[in-house]
C-alpha atoms as a PDB file:
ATOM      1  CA  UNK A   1      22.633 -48.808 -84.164  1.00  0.00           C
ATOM      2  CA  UNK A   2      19.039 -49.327 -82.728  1.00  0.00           C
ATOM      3  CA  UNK A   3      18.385 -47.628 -79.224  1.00  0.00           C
ATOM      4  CA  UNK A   4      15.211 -48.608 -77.268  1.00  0.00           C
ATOM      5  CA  UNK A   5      14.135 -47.195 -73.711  1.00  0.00           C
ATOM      6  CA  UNK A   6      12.580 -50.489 -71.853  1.00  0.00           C
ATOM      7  CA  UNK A   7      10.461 -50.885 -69.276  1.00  0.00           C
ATOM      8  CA  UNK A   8      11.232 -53.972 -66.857  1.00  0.00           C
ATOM      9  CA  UNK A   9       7.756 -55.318 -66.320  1.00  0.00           C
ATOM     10  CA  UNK A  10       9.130 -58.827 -64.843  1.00  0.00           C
ATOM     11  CA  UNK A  11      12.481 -60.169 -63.740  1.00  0.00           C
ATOM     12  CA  UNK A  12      15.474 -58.427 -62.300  1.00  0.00           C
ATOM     13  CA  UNK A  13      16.039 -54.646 -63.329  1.00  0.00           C
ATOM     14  CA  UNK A  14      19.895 -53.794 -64.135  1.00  0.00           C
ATOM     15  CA  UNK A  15      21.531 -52.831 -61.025  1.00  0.00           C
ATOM     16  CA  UNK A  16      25.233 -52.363 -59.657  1.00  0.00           C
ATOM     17  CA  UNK A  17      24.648 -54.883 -56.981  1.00  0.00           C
ATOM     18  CA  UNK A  18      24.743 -57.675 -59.775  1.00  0.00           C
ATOM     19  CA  UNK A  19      28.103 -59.064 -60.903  1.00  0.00           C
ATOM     20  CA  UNK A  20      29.558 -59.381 -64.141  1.00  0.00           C
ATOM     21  CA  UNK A  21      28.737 -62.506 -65.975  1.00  0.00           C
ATOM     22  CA  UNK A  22      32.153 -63.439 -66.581  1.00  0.00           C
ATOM     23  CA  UNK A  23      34.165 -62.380 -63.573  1.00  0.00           C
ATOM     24  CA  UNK A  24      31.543 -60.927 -60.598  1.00  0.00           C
ATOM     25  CA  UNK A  25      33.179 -57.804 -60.456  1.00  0.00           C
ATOM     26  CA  UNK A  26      30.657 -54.275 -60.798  1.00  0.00           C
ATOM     27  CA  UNK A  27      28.413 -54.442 -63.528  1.00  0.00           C
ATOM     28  CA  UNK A  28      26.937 -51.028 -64.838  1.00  0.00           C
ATOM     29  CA  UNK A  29      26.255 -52.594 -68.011  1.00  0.00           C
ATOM     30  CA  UNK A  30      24.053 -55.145 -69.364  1.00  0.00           C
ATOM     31  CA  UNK A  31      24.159 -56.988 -72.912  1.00  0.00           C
ATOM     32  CA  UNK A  32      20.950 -58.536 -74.105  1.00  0.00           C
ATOM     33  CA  UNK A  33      19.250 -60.285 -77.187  1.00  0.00           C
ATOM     34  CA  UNK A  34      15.840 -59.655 -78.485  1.00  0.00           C
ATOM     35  CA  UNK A  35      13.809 -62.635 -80.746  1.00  0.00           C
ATOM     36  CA  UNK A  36      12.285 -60.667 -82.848  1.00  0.00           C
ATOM     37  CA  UNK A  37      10.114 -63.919 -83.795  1.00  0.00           C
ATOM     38  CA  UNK A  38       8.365 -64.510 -80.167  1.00  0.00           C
ATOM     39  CA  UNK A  39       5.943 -61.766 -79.994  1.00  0.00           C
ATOM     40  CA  UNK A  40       3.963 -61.736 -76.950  1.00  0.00           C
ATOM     41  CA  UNK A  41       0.528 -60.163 -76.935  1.00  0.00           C
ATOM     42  CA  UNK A  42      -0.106 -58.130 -73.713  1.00  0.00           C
ATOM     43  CA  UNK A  43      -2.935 -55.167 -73.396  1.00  0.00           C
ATOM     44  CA  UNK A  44      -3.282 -54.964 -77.147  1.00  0.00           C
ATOM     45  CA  UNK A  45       0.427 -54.419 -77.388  1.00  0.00           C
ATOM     46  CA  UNK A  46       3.450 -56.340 -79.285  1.00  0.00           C
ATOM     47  CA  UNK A  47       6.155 -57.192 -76.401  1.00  0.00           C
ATOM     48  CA  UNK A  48       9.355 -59.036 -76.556  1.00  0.00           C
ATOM     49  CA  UNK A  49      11.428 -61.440 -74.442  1.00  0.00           C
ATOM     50  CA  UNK A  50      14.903 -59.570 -73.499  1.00  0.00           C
ATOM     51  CA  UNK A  51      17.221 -62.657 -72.424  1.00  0.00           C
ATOM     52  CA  UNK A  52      20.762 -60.221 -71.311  1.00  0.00           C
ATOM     53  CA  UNK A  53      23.785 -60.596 -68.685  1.00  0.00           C
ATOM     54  CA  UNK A  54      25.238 -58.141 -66.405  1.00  0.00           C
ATOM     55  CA  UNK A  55      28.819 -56.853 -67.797  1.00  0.00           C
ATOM     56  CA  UNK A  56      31.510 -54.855 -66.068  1.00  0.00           C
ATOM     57  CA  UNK A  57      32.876 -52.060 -68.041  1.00  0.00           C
ATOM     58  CA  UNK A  58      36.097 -54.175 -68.940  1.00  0.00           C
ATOM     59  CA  UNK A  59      34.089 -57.134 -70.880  1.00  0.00           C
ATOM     60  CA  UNK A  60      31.427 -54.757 -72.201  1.00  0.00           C
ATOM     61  CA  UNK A  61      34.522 -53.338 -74.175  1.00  0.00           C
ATOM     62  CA  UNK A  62      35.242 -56.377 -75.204  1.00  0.00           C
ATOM     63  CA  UNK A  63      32.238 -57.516 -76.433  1.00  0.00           C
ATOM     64  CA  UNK A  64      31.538 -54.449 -77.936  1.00  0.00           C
ATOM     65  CA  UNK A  65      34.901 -55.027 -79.902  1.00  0.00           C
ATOM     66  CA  UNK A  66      33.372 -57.808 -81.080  1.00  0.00           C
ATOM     67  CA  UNK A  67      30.132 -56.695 -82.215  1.00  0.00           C
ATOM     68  CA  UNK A  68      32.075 -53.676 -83.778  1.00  0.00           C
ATOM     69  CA  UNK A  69      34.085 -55.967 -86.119  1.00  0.00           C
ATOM     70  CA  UNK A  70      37.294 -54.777 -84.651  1.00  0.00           C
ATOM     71  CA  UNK A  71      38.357 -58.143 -83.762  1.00  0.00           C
ATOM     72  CA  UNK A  72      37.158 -61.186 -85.597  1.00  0.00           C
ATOM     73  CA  UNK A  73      36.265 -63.585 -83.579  1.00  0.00           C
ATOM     74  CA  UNK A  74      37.021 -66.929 -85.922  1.00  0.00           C
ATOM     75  CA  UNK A  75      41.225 -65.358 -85.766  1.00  0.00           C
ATOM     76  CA  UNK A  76      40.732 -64.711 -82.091  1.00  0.00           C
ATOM     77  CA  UNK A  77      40.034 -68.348 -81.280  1.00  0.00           C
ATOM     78  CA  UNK A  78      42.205 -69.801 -83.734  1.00  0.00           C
ATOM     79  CA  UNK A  79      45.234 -67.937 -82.230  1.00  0.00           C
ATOM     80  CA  UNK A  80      43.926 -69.363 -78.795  1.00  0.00           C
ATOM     81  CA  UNK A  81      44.426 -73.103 -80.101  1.00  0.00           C
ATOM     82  CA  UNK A  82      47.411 -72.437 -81.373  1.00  0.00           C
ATOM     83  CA  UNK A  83      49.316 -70.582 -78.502  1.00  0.00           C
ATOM     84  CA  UNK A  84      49.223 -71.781 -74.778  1.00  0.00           C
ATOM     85  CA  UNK A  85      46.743 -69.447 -73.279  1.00  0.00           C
ATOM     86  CA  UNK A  86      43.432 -70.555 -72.514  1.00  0.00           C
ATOM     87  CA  UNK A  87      41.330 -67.176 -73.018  1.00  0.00           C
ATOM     88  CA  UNK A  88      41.088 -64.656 -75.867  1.00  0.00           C
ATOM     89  CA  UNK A  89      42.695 -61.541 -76.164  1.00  0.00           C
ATOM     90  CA  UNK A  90      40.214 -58.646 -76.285  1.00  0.00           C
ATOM     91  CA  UNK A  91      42.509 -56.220 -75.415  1.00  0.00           C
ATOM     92  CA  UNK A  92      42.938 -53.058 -78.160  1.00  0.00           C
END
């Protein structure tokens, strides 16, 4: 796993006051993707474009159940077709 420490030079710094991306509740976390291919030249220095969404701490574990390979997501959504409920199951 790859840890950074970031600077927020533009845009919205993580915060409690935002809500969760998928439900609005607290969100202490925040789950972002880096494209490694847009490089952006500022000062003499490489930067990168963060695109992320607020999470609260009960769809951060889910996504990070995904990202662990804990669940798979192609039998996650394939059990949602075939049974009546309309959201996946993150749940351990």
């Amino acid at each position: 796993m790859l840890e950074s420490i970031i600077q927020i030079n533009e845009g919205d710094a993580p915060s409690l006051k935002q809500g969760c991306f998928f439900c609005k509740e607290e969100a202490p976390f925040t789950f972002g993707i880096i494209n490694a291919k847009k490089i952006i030249k500022s000062k003499n220095n490489d930067c990168f474009i963060l695109s992320s969404v607020p999470l609260c701490e009960k769809h951060a574990e889910g996504f990070n159940s995904l990202l662990s390979g804990e669940h798979d997501i192609n039998d996650l959504i394939t059990q949602m077709k075939s049974s009546k409920q309309k959201r996946i199951n993150l749940r351990r």
